[in-house]
N, C-alpha and C. Protein backbone atom coordinates (compact mmCIF):
# COMPACT_ATOMS: atom_id res chain seq x y z
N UNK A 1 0.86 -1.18 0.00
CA UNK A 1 0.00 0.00 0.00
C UNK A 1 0.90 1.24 0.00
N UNK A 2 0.63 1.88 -0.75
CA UNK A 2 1.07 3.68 -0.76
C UNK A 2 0.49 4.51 -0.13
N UNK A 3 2.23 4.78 0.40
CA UNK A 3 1.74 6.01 1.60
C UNK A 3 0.84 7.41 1.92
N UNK A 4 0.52 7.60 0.43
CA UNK A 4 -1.03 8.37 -0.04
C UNK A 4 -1.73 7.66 0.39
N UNK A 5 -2.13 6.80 0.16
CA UNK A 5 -3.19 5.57 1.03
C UNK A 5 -3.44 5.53 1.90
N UNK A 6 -2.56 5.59 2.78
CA UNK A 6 -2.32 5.39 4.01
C UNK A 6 -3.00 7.08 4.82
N UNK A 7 -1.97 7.89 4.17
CA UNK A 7 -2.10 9.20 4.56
C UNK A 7 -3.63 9.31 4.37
N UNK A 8 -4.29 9.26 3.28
CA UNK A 8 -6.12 9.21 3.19
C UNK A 8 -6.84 8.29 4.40
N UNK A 9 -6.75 7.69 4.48
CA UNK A 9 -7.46 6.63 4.83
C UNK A 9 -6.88 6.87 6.83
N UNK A 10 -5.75 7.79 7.08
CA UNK A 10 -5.72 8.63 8.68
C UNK A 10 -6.45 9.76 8.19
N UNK A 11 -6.53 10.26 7.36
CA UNK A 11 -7.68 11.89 7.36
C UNK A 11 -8.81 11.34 7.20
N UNK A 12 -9.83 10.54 6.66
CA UNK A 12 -10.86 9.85 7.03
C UNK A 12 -11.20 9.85 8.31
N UNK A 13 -10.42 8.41 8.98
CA UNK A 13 -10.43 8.61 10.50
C UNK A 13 -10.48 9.50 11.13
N UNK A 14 -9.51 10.78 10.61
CA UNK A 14 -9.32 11.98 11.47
C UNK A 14 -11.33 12.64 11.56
N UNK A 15 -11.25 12.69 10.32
CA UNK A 15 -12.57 13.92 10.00
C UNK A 15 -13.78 12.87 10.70
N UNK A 16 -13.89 11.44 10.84
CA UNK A 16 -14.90 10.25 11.21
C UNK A 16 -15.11 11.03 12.79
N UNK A 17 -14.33 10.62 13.50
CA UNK A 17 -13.81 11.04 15.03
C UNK A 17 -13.92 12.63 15.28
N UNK A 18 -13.64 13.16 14.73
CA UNK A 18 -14.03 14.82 15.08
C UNK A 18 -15.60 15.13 15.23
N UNK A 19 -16.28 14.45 14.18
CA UNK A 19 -17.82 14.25 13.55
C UNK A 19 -18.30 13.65 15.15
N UNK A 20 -17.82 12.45 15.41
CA UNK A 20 -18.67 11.43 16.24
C UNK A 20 -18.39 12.81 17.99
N UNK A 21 -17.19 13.22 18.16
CA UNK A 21 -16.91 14.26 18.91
C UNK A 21 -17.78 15.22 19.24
N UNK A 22 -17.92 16.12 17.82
CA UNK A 22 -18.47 17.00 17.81
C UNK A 22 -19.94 16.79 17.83
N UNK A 23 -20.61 15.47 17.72
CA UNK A 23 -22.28 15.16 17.99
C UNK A 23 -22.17 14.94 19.73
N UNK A 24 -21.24 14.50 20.31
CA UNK A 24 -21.61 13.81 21.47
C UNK A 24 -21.80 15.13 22.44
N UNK A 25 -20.84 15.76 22.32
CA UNK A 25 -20.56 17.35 22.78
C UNK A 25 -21.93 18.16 23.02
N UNK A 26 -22.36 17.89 21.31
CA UNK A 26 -23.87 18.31 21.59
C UNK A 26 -24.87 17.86 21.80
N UNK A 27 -24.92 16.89 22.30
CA UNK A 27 -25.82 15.95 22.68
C UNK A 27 -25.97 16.56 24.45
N UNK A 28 -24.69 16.28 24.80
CA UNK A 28 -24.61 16.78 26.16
C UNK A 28 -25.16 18.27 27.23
N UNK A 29 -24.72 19.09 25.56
CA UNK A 29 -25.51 20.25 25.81
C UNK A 29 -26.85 20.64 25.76
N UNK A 30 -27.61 19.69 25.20
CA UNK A 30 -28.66 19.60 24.59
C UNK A 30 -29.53 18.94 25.44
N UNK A 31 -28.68 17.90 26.59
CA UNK A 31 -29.41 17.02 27.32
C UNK A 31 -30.42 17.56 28.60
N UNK A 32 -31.58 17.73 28.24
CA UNK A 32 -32.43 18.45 29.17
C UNK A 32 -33.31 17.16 29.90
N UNK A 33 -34.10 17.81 31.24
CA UNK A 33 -34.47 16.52 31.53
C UNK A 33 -36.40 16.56 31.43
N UNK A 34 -36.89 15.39 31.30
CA UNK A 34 -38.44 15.39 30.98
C UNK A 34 -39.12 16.46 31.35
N UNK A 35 -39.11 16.78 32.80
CA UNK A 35 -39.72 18.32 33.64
C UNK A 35 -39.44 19.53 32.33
N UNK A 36 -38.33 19.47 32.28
CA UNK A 36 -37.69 20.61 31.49
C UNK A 36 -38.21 20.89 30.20
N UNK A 37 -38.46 19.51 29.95
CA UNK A 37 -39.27 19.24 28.00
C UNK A 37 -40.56 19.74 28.39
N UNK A 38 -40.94 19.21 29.05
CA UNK A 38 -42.58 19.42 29.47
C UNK A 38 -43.02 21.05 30.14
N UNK A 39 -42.37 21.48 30.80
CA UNK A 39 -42.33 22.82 31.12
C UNK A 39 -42.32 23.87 30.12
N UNK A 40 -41.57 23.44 29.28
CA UNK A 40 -41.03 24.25 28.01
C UNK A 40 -42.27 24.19 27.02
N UNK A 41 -42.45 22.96 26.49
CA UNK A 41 -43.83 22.77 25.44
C UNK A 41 -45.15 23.53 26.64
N UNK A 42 -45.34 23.18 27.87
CA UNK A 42 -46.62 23.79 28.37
C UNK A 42 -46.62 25.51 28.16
N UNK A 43 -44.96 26.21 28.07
CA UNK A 43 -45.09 27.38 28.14
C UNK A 43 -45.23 27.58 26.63
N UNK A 44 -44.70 27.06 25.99
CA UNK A 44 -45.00 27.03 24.20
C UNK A 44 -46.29 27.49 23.64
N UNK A 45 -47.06 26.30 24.77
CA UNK A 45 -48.03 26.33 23.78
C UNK A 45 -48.99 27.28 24.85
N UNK A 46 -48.97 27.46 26.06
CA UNK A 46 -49.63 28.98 26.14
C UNK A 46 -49.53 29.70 25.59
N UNK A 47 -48.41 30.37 24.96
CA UNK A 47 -48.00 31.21 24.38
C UNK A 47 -48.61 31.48 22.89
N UNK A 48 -48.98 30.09 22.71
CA UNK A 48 -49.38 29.79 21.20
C UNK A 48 -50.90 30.50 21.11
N UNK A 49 -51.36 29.55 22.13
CA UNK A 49 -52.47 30.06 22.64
C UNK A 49 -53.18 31.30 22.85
N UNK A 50 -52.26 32.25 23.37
CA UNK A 50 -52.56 33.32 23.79
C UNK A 50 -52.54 34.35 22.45
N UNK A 51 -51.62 33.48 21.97
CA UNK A 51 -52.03 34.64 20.39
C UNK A 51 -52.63 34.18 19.18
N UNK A 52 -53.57 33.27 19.73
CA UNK A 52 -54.81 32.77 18.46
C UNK A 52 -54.61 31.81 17.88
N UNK A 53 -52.79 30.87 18.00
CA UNK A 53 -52.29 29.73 17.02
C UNK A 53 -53.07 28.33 17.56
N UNK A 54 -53.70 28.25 18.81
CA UNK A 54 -54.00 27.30 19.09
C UNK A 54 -55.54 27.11 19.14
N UNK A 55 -56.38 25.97 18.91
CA UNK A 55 -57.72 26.38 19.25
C UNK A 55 -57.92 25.52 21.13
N UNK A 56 -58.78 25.97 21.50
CA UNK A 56 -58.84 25.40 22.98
C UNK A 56 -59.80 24.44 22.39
N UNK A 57 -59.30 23.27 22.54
CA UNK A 57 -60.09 21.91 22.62
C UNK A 57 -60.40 21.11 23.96
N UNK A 58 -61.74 21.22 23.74
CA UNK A 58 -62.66 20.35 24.60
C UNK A 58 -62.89 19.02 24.77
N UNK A 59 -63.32 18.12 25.74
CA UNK A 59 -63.04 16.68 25.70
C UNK A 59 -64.25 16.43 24.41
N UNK A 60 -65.59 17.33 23.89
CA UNK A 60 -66.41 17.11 23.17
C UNK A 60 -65.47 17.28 21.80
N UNK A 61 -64.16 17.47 21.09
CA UNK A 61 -63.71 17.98 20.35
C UNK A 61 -62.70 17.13 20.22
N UNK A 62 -62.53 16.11 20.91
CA UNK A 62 -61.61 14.95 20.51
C UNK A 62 -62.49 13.47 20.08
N UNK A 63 -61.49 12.93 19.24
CA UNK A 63 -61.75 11.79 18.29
C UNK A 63 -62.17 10.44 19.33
N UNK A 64 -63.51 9.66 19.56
CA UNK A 64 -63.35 8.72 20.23
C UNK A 64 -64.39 9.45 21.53
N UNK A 65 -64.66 10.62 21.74
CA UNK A 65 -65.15 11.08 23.22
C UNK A 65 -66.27 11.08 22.84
């Protein structure tokens, strides 16, 4: 094998490993916990709410009730 070969096939690896790095990193930052998800969408969607995007649905207004 030629050492171009060689040399490609460590920058592969290199750029593979930076990639898998640079997801985990943000994963970590990203890692919020259920309360936090749920807190967040309840304030969302007041918010949504409050300015006309949402309609207020009633238990008479769901599929099955």
């Amino acid at each position: 094998m030629k050492w171009w070969k060689l040399l490609g096939l460590a920058g592969i690896a290199g750029v593979a490993s930076t990639g898998v790095l640079i997801a985990r990193a943000q994963r970590t930052r990203h890692a919020y916990t259920p309360e936090e998800i749920r807190s967040r969408l309840h304030a969302r969607a007041a918010q949504a709410q409050a300015h006309g995007g949402l309609p207020d649905l009633g238990q008479a207004d769901l599929p099955g009730a």
